[in-house]
C-alpha atoms as a PDB file:
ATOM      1  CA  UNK A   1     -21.237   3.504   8.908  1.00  0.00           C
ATOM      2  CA  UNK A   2     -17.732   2.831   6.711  1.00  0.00           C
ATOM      3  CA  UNK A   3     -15.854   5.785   6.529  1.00  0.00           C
ATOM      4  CA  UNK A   4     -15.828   6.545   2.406  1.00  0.00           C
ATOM      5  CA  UNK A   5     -12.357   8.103   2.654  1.00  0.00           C
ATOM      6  CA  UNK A   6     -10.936   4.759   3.924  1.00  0.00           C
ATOM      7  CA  UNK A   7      -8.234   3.397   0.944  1.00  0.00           C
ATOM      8  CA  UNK A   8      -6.347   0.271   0.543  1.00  0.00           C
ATOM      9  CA  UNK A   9      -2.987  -1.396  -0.473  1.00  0.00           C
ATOM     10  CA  UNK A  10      -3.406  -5.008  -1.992  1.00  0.00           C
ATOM     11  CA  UNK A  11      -0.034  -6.629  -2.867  1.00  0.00           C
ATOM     12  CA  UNK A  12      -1.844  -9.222  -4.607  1.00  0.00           C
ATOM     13  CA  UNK A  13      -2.795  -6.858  -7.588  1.00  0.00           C
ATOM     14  CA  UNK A  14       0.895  -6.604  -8.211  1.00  0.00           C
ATOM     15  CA  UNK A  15       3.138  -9.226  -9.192  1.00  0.00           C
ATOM     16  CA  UNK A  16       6.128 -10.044  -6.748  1.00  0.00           C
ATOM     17  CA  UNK A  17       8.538 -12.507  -6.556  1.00  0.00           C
ATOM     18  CA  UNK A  18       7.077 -13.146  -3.036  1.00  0.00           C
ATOM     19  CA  UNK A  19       3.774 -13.528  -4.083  1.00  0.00           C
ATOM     20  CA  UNK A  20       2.675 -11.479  -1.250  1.00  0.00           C
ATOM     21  CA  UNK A  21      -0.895 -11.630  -0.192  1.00  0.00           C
ATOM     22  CA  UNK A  22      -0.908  -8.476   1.975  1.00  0.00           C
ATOM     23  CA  UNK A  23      -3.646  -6.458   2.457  1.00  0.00           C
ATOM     24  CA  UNK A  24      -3.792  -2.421   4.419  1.00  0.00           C
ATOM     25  CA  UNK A  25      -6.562  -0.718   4.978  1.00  0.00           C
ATOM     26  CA  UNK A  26      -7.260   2.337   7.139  1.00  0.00           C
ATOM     27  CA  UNK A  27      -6.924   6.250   6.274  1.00  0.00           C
ATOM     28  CA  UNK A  28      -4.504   7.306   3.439  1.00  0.00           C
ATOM     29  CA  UNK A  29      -2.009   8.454   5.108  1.00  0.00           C
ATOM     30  CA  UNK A  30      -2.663   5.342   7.166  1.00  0.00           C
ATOM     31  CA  UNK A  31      -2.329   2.967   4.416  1.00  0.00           C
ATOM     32  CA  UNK A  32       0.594   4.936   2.703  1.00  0.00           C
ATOM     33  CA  UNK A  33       2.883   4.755   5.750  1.00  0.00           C
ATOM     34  CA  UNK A  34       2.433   0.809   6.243  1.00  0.00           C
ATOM     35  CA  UNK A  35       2.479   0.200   2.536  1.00  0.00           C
ATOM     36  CA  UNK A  36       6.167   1.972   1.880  1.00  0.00           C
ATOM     37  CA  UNK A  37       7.239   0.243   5.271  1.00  0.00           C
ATOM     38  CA  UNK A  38       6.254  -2.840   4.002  1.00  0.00           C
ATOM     39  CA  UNK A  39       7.417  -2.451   0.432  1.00  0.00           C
ATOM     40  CA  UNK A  40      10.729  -1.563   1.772  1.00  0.00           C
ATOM     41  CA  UNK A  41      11.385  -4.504   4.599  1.00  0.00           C
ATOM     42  CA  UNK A  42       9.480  -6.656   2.966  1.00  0.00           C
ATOM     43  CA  UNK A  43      10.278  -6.098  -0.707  1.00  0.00           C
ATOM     44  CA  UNK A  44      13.685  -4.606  -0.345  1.00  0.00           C
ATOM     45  CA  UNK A  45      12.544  -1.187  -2.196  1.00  0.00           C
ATOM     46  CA  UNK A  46      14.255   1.957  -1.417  1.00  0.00           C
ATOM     47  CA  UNK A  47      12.405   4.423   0.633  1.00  0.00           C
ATOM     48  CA  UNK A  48      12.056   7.601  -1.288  1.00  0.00           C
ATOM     49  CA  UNK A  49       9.398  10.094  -2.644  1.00  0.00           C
ATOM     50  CA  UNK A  50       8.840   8.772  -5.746  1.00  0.00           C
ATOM     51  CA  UNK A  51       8.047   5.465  -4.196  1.00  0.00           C
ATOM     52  CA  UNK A  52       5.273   6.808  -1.913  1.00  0.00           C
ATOM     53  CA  UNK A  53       3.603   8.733  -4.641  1.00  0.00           C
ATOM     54  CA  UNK A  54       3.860   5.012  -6.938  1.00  0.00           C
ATOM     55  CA  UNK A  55       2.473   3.299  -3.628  1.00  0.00           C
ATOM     56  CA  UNK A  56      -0.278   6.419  -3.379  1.00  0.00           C
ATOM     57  CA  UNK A  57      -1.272   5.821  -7.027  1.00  0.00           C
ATOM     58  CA  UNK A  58      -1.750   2.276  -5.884  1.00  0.00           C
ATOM     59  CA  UNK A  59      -4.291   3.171  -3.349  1.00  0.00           C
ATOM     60  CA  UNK A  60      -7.972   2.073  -4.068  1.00  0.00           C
ATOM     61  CA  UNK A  61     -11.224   2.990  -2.360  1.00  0.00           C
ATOM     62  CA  UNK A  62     -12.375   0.626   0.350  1.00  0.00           C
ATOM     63  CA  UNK A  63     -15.758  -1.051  -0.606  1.00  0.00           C
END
């Protein structure tokens, strides 16, 4: 039985100069934590507040 709280983090739905094809899924605060880790060593963002509430804004349910 899926969990319905379960979100994810597609980098594919927004365009990078990378053209990253990443994909998170897990709990919120799962997916949150790897997706600002990632957009920081990965897309050279600055960790802050505003970025994880831009990343959590991201977030869409798992289907």
């Amino acid at each position: 039985m899926a969990d319905s709280k379960r979100k994810i983090a597609d980098c594919r739905l927004y365009p990078s100069e990378k053209n990253c094809s990443l994909t998170i899924s897990g709990t919120e605060e799962e997916v949150l934590t790897a997706a600002v880790q990632h957009a920081v060593t990965s897309h050279g963002h600055k960790e802050s507040p505003e970025l994880r509430e831009q990343i959590r804004g991201f977030l869409k349910d798992e289907k």
